[in-house]
PDB file of N, CA and C in Angstrom:
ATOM      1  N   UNK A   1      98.942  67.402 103.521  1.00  0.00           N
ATOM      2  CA  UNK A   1      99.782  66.223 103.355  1.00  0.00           C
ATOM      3  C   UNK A   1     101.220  66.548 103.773  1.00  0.00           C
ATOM      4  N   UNK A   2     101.796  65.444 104.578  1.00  0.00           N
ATOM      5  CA  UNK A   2     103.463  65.768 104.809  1.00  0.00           C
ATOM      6  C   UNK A   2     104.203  66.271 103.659  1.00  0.00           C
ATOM      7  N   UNK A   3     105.439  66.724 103.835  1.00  0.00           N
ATOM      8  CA  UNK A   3     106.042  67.348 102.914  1.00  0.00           C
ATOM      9  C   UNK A   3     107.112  66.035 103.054  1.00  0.00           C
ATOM     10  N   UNK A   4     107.935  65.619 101.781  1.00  0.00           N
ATOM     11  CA  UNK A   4     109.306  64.842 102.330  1.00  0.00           C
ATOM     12  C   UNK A   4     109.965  65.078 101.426  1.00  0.00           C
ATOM     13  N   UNK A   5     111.044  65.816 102.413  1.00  0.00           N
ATOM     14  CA  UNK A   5     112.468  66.440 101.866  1.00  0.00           C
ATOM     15  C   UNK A   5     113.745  66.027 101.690  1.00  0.00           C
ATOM     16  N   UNK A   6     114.470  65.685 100.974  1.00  0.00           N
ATOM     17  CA  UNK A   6     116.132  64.746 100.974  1.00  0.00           C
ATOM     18  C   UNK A   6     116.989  65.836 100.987  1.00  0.00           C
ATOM     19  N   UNK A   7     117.631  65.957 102.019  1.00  0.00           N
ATOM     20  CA  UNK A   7     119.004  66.314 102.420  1.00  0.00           C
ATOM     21  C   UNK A   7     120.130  66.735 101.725  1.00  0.00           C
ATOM     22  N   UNK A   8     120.683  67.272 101.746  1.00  0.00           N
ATOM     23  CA  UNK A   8     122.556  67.047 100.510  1.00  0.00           C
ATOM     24  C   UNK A   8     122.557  65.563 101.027  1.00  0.00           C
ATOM     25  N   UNK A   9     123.263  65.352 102.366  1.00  0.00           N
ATOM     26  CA  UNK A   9     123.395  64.001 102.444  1.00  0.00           C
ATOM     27  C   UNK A   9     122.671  62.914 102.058  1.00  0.00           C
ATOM     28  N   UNK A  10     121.512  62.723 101.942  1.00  0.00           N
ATOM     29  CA  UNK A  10     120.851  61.795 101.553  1.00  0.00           C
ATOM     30  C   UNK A  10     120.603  61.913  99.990  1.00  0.00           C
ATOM     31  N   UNK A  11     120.809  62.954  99.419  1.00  0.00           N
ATOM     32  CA  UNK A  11     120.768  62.925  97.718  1.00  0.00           C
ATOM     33  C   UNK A  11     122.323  62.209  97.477  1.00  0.00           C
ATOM     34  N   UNK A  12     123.211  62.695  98.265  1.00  0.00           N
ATOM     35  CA  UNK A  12     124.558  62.197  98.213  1.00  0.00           C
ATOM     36  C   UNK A  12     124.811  60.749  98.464  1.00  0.00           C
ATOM     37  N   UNK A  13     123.504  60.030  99.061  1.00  0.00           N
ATOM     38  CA  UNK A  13     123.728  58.595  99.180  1.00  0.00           C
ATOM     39  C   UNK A  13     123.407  57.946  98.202  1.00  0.00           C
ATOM     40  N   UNK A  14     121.985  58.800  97.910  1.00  0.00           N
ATOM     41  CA  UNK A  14     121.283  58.111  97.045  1.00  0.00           C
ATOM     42  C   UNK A  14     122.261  57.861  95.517  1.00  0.00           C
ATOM     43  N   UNK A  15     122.772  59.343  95.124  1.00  0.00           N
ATOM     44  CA  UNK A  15     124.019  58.914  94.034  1.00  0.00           C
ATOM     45  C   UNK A  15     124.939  58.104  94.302  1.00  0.00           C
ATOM     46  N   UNK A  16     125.312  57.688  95.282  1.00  0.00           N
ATOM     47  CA  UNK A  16     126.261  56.925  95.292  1.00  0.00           C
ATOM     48  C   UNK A  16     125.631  55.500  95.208  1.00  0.00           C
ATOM     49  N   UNK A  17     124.526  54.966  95.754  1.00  0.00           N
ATOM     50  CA  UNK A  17     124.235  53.907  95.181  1.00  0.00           C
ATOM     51  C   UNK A  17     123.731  53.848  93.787  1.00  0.00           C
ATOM     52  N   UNK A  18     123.210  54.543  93.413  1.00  0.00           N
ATOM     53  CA  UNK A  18     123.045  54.732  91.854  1.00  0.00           C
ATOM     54  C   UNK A  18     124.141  54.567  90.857  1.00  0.00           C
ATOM     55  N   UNK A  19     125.997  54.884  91.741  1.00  0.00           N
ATOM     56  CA  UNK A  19     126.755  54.850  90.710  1.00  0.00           C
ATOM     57  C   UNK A  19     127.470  53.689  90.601  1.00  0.00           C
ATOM     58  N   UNK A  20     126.545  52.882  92.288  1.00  0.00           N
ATOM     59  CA  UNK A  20     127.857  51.377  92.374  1.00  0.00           C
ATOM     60  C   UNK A  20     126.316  50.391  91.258  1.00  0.00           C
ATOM     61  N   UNK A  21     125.414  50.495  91.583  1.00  0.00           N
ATOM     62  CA  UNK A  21     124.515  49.755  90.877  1.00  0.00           C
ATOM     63  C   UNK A  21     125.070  49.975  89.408  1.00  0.00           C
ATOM     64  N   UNK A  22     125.271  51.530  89.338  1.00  0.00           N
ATOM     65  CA  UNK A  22     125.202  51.276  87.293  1.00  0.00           C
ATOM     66  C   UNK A  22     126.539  50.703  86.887  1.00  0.00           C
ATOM     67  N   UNK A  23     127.671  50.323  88.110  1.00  0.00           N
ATOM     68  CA  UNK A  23     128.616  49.538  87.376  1.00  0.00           C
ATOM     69  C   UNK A  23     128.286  48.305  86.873  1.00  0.00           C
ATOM     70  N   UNK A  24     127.357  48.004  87.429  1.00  0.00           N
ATOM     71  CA  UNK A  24     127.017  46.134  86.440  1.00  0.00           C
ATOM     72  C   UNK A  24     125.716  46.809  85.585  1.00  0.00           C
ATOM     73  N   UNK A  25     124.711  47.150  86.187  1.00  0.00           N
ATOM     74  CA  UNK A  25     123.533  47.606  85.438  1.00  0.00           C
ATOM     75  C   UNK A  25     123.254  49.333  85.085  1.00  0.00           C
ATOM     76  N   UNK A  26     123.800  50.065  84.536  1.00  0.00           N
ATOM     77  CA  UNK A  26     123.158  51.587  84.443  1.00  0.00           C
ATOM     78  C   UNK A  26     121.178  51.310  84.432  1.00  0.00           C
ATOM     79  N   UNK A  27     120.473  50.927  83.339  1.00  0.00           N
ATOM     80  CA  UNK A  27     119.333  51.245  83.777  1.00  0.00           C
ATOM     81  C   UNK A  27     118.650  50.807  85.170  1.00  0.00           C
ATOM     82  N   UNK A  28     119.145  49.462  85.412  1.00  0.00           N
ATOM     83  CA  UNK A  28     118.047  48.978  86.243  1.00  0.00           C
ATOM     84  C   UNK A  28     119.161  50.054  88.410  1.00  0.00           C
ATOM     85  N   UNK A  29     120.018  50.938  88.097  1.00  0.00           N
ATOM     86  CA  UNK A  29     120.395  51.606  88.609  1.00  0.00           C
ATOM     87  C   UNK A  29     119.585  52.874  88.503  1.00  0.00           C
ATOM     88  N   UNK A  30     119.135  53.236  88.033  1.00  0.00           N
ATOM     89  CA  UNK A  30     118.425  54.629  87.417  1.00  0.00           C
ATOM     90  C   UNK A  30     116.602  54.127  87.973  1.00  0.00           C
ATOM     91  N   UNK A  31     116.482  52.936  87.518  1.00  0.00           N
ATOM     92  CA  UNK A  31     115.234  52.091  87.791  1.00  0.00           C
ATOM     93  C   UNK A  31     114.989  52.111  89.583  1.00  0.00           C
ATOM     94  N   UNK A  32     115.765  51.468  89.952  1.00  0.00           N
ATOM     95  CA  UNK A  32     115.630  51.343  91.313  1.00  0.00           C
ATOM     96  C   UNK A  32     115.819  52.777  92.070  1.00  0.00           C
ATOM     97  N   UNK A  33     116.694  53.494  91.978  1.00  0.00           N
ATOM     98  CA  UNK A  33     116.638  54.617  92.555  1.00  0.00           C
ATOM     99  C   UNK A  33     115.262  55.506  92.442  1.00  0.00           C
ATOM    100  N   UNK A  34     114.439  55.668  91.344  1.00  0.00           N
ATOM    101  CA  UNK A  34     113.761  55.750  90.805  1.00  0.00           C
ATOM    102  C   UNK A  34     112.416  55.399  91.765  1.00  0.00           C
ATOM    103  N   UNK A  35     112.287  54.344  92.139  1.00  0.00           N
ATOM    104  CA  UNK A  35     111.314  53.022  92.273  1.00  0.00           C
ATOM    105  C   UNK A  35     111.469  53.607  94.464  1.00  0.00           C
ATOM    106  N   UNK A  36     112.761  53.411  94.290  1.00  0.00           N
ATOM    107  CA  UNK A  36     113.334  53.682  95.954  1.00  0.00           C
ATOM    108  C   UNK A  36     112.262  54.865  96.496  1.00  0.00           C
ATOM    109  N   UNK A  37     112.815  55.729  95.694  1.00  0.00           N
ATOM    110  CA  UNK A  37     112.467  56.981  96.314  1.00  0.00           C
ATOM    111  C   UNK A  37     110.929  57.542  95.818  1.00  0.00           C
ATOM    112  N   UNK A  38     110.254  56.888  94.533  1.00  0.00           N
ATOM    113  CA  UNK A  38     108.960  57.113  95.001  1.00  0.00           C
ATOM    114  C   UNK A  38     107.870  55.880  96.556  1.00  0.00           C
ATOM    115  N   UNK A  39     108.667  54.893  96.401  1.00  0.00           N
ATOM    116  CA  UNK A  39     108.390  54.191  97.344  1.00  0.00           C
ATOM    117  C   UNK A  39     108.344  55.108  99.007  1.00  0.00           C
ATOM    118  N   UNK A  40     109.780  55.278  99.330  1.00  0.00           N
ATOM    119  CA  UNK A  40     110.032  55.766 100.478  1.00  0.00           C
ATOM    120  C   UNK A  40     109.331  57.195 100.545  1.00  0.00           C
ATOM    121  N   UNK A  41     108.681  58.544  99.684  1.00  0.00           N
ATOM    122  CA  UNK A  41     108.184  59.462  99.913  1.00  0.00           C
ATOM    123  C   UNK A  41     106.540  58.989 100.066  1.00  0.00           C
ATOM    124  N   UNK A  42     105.953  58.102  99.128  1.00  0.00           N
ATOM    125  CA  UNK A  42     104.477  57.718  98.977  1.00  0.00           C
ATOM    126  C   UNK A  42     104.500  57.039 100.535  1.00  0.00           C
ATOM    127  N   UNK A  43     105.695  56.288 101.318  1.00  0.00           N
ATOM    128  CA  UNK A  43     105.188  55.348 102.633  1.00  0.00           C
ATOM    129  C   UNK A  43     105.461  56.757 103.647  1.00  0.00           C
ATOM    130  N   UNK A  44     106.746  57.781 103.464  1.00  0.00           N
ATOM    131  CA  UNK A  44     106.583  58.508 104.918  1.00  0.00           C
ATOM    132  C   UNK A  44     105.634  59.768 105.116  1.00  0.00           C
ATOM    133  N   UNK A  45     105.289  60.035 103.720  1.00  0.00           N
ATOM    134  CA  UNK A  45     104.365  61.001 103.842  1.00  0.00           C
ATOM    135  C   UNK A  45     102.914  60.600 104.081  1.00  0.00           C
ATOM    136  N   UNK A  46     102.804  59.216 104.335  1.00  0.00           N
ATOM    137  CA  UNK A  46     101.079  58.872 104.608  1.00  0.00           C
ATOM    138  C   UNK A  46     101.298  58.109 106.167  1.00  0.00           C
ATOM    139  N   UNK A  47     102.805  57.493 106.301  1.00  0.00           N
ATOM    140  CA  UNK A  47     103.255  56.980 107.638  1.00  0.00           C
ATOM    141  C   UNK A  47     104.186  57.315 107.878  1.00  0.00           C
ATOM    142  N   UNK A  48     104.092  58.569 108.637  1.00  0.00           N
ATOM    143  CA  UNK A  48     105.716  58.995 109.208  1.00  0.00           C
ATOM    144  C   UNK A  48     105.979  58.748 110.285  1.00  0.00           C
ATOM    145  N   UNK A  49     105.199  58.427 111.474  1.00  0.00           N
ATOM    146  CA  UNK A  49     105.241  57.683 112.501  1.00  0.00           C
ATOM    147  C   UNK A  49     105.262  56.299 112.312  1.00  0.00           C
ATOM    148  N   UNK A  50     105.049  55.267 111.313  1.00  0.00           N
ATOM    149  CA  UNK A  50     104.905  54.000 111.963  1.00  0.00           C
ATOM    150  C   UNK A  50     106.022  52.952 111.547  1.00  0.00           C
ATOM    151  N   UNK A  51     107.102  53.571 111.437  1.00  0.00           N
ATOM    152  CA  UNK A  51     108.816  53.229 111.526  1.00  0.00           C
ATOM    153  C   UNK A  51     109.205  53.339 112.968  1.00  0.00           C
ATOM    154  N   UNK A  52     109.788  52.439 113.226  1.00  0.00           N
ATOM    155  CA  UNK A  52     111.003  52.318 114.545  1.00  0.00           C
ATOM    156  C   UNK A  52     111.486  53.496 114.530  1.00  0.00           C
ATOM    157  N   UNK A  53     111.755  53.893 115.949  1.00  0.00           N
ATOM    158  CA  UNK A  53     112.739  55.006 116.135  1.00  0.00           C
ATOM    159  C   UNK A  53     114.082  54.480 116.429  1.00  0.00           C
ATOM    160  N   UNK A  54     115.203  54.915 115.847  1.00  0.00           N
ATOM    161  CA  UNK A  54     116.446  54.411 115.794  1.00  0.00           C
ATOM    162  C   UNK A  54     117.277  55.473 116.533  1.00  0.00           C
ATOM    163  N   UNK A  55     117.092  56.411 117.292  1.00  0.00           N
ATOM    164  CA  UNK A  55     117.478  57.366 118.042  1.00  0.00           C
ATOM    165  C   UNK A  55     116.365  58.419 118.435  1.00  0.00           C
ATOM    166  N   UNK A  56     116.089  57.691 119.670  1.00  0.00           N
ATOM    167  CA  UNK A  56     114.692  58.667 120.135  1.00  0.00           C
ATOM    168  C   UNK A  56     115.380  59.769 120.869  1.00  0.00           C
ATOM    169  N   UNK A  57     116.555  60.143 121.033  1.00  0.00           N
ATOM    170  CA  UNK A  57     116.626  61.258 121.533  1.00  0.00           C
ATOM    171  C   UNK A  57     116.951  62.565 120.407  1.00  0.00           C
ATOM    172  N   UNK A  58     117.213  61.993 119.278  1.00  0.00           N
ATOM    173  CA  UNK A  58     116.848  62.718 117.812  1.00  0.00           C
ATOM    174  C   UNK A  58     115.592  62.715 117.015  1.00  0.00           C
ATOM    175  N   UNK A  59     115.023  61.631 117.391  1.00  0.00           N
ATOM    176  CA  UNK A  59     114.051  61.576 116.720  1.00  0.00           C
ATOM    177  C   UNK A  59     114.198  61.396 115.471  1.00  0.00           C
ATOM    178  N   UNK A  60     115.281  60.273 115.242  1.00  0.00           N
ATOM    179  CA  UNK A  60     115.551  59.458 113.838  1.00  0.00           C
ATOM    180  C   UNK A  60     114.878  58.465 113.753  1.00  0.00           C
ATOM    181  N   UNK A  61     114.448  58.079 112.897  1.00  0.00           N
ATOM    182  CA  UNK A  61     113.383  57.376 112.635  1.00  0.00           C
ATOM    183  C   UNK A  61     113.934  55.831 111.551  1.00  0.00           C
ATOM    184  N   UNK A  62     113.540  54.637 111.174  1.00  0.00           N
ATOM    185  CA  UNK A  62     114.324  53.899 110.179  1.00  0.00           C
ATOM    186  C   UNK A  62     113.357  53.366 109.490  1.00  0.00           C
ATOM    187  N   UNK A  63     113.069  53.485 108.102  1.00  0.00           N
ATOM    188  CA  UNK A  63     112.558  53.151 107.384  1.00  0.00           C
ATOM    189  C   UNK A  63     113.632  52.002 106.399  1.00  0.00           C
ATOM    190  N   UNK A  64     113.446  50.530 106.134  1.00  0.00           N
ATOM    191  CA  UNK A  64     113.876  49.707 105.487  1.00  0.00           C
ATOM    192  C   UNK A  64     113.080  49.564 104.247  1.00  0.00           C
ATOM    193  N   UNK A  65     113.583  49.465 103.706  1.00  0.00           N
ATOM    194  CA  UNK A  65     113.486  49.226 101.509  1.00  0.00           C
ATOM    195  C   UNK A  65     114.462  48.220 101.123  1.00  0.00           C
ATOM    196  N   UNK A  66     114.074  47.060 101.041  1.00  0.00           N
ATOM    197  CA  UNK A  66     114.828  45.700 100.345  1.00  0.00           C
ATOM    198  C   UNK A  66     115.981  45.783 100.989  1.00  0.00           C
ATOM    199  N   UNK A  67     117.567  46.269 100.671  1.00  0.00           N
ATOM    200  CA  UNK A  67     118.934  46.326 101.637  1.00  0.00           C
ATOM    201  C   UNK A  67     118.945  47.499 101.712  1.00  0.00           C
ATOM    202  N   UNK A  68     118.189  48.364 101.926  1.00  0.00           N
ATOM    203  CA  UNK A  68     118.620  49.772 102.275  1.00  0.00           C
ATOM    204  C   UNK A  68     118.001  50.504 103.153  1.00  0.00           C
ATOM    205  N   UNK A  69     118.549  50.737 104.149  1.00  0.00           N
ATOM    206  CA  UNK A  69     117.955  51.587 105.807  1.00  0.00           C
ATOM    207  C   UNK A  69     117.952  53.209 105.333  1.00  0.00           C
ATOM    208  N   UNK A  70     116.681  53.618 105.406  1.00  0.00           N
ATOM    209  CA  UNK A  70     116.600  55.305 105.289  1.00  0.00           C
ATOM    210  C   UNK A  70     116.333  55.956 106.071  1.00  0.00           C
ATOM    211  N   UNK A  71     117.352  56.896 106.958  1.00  0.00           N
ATOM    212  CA  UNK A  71     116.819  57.734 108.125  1.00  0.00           C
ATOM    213  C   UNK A  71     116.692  58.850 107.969  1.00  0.00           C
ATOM    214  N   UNK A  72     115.268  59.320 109.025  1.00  0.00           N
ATOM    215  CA  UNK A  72     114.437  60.251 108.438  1.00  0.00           C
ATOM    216  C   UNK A  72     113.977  60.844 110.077  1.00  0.00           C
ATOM    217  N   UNK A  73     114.005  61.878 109.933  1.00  0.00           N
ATOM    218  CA  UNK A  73     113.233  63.322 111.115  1.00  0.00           C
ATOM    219  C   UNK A  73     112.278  63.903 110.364  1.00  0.00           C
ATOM    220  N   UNK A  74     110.765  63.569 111.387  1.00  0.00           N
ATOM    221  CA  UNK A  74     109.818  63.923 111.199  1.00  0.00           C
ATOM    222  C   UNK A  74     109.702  65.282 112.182  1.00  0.00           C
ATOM    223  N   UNK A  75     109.234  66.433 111.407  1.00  0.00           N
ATOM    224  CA  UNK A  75     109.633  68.022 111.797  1.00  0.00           C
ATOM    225  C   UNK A  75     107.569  68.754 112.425  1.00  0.00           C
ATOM    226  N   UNK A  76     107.381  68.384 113.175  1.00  0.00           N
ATOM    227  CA  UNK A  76     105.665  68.468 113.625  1.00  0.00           C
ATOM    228  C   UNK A  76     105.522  70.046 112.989  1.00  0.00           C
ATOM    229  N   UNK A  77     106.049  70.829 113.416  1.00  0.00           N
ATOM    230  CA  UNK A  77     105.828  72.421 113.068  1.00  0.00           C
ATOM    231  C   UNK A  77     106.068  72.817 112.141  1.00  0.00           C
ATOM    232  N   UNK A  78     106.456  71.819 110.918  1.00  0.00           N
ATOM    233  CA  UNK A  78     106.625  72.148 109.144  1.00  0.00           C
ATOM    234  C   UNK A  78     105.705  70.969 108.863  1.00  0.00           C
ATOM    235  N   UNK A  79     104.991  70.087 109.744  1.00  0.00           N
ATOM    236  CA  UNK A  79     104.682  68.880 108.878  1.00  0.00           C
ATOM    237  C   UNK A  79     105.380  68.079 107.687  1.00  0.00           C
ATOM    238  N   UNK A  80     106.696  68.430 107.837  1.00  0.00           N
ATOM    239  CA  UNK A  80     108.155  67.706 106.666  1.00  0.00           C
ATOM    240  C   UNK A  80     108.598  66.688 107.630  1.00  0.00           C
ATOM    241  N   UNK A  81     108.659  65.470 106.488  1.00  0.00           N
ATOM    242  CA  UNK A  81     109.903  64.662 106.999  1.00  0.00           C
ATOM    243  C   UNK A  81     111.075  64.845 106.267  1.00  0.00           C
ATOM    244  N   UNK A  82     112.057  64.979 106.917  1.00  0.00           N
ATOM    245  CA  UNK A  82     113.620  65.206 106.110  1.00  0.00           C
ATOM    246  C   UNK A  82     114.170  64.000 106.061  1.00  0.00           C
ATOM    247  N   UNK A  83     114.594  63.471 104.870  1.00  0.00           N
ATOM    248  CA  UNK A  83     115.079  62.343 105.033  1.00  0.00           C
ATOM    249  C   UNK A  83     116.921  62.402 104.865  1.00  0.00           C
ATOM    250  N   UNK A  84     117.379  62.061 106.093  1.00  0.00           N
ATOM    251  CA  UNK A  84     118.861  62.467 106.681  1.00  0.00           C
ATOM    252  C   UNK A  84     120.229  61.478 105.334  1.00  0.00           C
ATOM    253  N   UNK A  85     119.457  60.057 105.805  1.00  0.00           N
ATOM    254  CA  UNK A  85     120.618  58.945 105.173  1.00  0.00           C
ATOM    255  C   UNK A  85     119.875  58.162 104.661  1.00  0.00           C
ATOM    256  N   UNK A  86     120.871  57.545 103.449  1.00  0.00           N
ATOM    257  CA  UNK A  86     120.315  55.994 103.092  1.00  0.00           C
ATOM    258  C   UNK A  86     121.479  55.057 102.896  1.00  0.00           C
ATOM    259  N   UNK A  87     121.086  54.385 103.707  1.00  0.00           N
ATOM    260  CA  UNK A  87     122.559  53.184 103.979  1.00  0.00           C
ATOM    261  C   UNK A  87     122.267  51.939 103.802  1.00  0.00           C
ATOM    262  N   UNK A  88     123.138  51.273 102.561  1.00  0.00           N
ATOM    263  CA  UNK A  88     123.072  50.184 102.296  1.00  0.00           C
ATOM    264  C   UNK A  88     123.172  49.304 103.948  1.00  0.00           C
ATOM    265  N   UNK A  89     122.129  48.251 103.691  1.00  0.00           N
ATOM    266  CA  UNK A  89     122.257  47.393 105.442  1.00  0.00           C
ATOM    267  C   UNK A  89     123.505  47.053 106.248  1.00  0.00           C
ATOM    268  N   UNK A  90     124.333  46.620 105.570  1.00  0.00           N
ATOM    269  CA  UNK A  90     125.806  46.267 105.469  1.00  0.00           C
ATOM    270  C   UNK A  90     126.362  46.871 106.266  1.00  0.00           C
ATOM    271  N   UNK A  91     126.661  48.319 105.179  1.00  0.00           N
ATOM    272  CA  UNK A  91     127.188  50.051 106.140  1.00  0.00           C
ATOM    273  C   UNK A  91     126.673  49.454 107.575  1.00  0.00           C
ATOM    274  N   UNK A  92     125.319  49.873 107.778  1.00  0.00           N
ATOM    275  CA  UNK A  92     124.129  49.818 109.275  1.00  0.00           C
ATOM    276  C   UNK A  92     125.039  48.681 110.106  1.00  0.00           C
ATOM    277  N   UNK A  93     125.173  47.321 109.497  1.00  0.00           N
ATOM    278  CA  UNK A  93     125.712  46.334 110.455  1.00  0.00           C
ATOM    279  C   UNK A  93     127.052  46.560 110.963  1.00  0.00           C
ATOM    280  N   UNK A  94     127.588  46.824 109.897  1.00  0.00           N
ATOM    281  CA  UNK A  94     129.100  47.285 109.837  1.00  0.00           C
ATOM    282  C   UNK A  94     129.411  48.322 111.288  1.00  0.00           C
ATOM    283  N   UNK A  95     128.714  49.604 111.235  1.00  0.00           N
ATOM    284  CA  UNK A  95     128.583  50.768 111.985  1.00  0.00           C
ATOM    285  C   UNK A  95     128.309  49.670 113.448  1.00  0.00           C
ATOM    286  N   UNK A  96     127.385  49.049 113.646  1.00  0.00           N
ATOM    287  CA  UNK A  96     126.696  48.605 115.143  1.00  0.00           C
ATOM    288  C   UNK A  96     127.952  47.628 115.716  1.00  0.00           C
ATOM    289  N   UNK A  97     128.585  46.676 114.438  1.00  0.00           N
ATOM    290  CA  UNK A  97     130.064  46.081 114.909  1.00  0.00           C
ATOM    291  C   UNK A  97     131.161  46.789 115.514  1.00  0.00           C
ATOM    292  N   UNK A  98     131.264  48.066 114.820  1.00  0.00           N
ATOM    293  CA  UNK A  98     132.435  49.055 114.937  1.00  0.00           C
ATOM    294  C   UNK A  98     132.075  49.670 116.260  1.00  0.00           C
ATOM    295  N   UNK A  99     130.940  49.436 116.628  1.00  0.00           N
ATOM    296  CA  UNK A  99     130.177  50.034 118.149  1.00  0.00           C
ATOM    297  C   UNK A  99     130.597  49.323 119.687  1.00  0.00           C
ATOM    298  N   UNK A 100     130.884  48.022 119.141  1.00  0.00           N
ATOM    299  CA  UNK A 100     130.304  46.632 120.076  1.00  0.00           C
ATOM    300  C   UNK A 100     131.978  46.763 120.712  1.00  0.00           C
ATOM    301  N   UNK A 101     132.023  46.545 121.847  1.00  0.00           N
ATOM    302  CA  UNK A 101     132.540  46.460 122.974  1.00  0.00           C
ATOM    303  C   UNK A 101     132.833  44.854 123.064  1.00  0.00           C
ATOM    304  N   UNK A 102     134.512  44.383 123.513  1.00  0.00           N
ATOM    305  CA  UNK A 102     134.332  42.835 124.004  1.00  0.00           C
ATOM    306  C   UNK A 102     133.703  42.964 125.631  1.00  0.00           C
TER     307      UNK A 102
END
């Protein structure tokens, strides 16, 4: 079975949405993170290919969960997916605006 691994950075996201959620809600912050991340390991470790590639010359991959984009490198010669980021959608749109050219 795949292995799926979180990052500093991506543990570092994941707390940070955990700490803007528990300003209105602490449990259902603890809940969802919770909920997130058995979700996102149970879908890339049985489908780690069948996410969009969001940089095929990295081989980043995008897995979506309700508003939150999780990018992830699938590693063939460890059978691990590492999961890099998790970015509220926003961030994601925000980033592709800050991209765009008139």
């Amino acid at each position: 079975m795949v292995k799926v691994l979180l990052t500093r950075k991506a543990k570092l996201d994941l707390e940070t949405i955990e700490h803007f959620i528990s300003e209105d809600n602490p449990t259902r912050a603890r809940n969802f993170c919770e909920e997130f991340l058995h979700r996102a390991v149970e879908n890339l470790a049985t489908f780690s290919f069948s996410h969009p590639l969001y940089n095929k010359e990295k081989n980043i991959r995008r897995f979506v969960y309700r508003d939150y984009n999780l990018y992830y490198q699938y590693d063939t010669s460890k059978d691990s997916v590492y999961i890099l980021h998790i970015l509220h959608a926003s961030v994601f749109q925000n980033m592709l605006l800050r991209n765009t050219k008139k």
